[in-house]
C-alpha atoms as a PDB file:
ATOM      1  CA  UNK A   1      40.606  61.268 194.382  1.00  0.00           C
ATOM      2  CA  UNK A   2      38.180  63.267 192.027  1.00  0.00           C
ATOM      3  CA  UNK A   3      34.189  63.528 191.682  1.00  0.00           C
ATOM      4  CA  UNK A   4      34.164  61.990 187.921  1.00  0.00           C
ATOM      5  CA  UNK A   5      32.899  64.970 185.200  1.00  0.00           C
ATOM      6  CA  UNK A   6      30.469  61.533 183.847  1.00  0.00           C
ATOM      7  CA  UNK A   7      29.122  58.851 186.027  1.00  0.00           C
ATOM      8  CA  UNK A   8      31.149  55.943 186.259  1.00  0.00           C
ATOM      9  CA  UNK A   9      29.129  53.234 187.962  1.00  0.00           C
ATOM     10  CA  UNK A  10      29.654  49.643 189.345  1.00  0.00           C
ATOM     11  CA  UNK A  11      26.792  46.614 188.096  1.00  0.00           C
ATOM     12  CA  UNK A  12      26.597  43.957 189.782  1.00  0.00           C
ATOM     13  CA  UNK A  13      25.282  40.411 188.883  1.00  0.00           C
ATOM     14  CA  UNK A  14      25.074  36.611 190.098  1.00  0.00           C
ATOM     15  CA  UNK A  15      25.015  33.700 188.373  1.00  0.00           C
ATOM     16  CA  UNK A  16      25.192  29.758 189.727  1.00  0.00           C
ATOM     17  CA  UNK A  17      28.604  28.880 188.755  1.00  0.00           C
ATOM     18  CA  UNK A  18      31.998  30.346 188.563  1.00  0.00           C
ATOM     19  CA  UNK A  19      31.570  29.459 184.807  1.00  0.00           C
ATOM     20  CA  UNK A  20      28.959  31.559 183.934  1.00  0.00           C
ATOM     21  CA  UNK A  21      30.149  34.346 185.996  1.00  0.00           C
ATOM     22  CA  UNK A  22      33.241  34.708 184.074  1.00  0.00           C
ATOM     23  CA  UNK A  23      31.847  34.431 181.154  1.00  0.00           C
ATOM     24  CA  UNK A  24      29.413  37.110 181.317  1.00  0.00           C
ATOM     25  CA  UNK A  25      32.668  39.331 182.938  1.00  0.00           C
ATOM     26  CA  UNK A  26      34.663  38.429 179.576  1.00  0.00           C
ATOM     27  CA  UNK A  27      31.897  39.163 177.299  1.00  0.00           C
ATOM     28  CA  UNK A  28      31.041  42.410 178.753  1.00  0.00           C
ATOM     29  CA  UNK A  29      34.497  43.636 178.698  1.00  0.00           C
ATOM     30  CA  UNK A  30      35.598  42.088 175.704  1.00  0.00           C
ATOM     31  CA  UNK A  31      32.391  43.916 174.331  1.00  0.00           C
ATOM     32  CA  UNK A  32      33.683  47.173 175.730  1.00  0.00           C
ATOM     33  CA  UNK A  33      30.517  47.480 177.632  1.00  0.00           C
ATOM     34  CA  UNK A  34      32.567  47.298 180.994  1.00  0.00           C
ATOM     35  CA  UNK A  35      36.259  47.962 181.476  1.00  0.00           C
ATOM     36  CA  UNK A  36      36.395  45.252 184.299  1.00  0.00           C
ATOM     37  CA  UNK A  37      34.798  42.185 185.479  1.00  0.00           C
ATOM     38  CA  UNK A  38      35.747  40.776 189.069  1.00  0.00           C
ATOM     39  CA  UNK A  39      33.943  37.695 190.069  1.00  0.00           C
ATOM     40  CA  UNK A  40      33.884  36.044 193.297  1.00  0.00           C
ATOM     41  CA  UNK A  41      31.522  33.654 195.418  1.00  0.00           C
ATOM     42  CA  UNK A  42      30.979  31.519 195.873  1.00  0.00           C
ATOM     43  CA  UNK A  43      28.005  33.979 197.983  1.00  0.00           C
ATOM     44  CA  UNK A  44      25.028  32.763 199.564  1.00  0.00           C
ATOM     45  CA  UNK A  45      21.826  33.511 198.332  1.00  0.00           C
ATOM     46  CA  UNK A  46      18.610  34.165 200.392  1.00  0.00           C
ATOM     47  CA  UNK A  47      15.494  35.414 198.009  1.00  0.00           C
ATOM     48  CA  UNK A  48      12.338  35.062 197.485  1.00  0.00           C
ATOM     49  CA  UNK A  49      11.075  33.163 194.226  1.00  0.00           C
ATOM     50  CA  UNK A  50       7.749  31.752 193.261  1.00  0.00           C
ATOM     51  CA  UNK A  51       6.104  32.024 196.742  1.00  0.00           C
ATOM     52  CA  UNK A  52       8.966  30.355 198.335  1.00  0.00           C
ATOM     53  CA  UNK A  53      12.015  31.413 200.249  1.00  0.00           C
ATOM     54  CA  UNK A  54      15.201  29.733 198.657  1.00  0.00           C
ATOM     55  CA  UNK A  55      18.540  29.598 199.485  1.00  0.00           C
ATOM     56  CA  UNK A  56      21.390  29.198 196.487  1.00  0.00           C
ATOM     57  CA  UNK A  57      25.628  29.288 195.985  1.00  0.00           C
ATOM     58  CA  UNK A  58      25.953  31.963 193.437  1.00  0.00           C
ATOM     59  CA  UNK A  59      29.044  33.819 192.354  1.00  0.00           C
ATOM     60  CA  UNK A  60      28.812  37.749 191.410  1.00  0.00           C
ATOM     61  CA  UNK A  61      30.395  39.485 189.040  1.00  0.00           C
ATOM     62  CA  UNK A  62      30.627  43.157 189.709  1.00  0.00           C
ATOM     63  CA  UNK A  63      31.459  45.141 186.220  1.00  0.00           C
ATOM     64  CA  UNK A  64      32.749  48.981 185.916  1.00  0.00           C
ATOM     65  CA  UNK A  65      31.672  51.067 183.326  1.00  0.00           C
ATOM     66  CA  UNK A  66      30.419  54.547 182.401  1.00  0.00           C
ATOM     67  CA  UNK A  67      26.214  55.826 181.961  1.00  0.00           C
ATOM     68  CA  UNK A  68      26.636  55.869 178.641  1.00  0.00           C
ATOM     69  CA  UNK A  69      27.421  52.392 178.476  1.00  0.00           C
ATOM     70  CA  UNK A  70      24.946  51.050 180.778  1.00  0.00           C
ATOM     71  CA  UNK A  71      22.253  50.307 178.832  1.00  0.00           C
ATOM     72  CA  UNK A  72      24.169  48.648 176.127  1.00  0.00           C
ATOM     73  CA  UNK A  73      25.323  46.474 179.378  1.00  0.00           C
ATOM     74  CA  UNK A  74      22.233  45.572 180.743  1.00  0.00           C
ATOM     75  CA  UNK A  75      21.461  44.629 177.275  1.00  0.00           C
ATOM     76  CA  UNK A  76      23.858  42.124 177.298  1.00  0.00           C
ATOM     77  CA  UNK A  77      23.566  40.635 180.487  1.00  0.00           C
ATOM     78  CA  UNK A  78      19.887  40.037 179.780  1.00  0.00           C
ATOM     79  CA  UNK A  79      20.260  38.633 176.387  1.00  0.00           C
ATOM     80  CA  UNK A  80      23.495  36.719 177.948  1.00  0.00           C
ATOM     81  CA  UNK A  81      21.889  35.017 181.160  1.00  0.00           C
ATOM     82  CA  UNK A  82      20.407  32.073 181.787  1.00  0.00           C
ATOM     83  CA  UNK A  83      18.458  33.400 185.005  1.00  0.00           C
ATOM     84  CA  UNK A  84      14.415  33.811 183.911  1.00  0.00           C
ATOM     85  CA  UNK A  85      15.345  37.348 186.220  1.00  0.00           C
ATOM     86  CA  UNK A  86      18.488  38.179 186.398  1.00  0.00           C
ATOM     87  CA  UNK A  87      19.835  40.546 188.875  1.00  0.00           C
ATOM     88  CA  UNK A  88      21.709  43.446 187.377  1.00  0.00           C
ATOM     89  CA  UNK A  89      21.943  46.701 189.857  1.00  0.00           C
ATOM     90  CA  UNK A  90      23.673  50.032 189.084  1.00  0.00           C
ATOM     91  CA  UNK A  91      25.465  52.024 191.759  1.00  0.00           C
ATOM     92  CA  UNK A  92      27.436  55.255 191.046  1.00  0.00           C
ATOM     93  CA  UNK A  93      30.817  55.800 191.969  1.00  0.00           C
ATOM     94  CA  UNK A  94      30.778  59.064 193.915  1.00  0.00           C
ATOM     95  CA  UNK A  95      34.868  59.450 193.849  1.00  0.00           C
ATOM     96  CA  UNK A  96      37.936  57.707 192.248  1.00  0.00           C
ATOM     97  CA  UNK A  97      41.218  58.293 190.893  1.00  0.00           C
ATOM     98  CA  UNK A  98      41.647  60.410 188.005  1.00  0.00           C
ATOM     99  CA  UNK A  99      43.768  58.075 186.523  1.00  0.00           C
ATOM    100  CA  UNK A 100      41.285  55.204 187.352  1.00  0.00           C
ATOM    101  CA  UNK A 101      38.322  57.246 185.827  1.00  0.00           C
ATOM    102  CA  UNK A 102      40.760  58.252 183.035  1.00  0.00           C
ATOM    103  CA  UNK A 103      41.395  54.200 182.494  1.00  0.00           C
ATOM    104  CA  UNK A 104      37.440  53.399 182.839  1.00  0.00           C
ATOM    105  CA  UNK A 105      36.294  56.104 179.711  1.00  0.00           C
ATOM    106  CA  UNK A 106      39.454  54.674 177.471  1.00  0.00           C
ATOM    107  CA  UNK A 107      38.551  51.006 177.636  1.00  0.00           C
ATOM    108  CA  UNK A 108      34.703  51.373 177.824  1.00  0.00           C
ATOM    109  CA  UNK A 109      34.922  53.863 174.285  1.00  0.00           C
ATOM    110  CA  UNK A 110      34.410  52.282 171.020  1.00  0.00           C
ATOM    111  CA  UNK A 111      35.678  54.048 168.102  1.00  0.00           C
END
């Protein structure tokens, strides 16, 4: 395991249907915005929304890419989702393989 030289960070979204969710993986790694897409769900949903407490089956897709290519990211999901707010939350990855992080920089680079 190695602390990455760049941050390499996991984003995670939700959508309503296994559907969207992998569409929204594909485009951001066919996009080279994320090297990865997993989705899974369904999940369970418990949220506020419009002064009401709702409850919703959603799937998430949780994408790996690099800072540099975060914004670009977000950009998509938002101009990608249906949701009127979509979730889409950054968290660094504090240690992974070299060969992983190695892996991560190579697919998310465009030339």
């Amino acid at each position: 395991m190695t602390t990455p030289a760049f941050t390499a960070l996991t984003v995670l979204t939700t959508t309503d249907s296994r559907e969207k969710a992998e569409a929204l993986a594909r485009g951001a790694v066919e996009a080279r915005l994320a090297a990865c897409g997993q989705v899974s769900g369904p999940v369970t949903s418990v949220y506020h929304w419009q002064h009401a407490v709702e409850t919703a089956e959603e799937w998430q897709v949780l994408l790996k890419t690099t800072e540099a290519r975060y914004q670009a990211l977000e950009d998509h999901l938002l101009a990608a989702h249906d949701y009127e707010t979509p979730e889409v939350i950054a968290t660094p990855v504090v240690r992974a393989s070299a060969a992983y992080l190695a892996w991560l920089v190579g697919e998310t680079t465009v030339a």
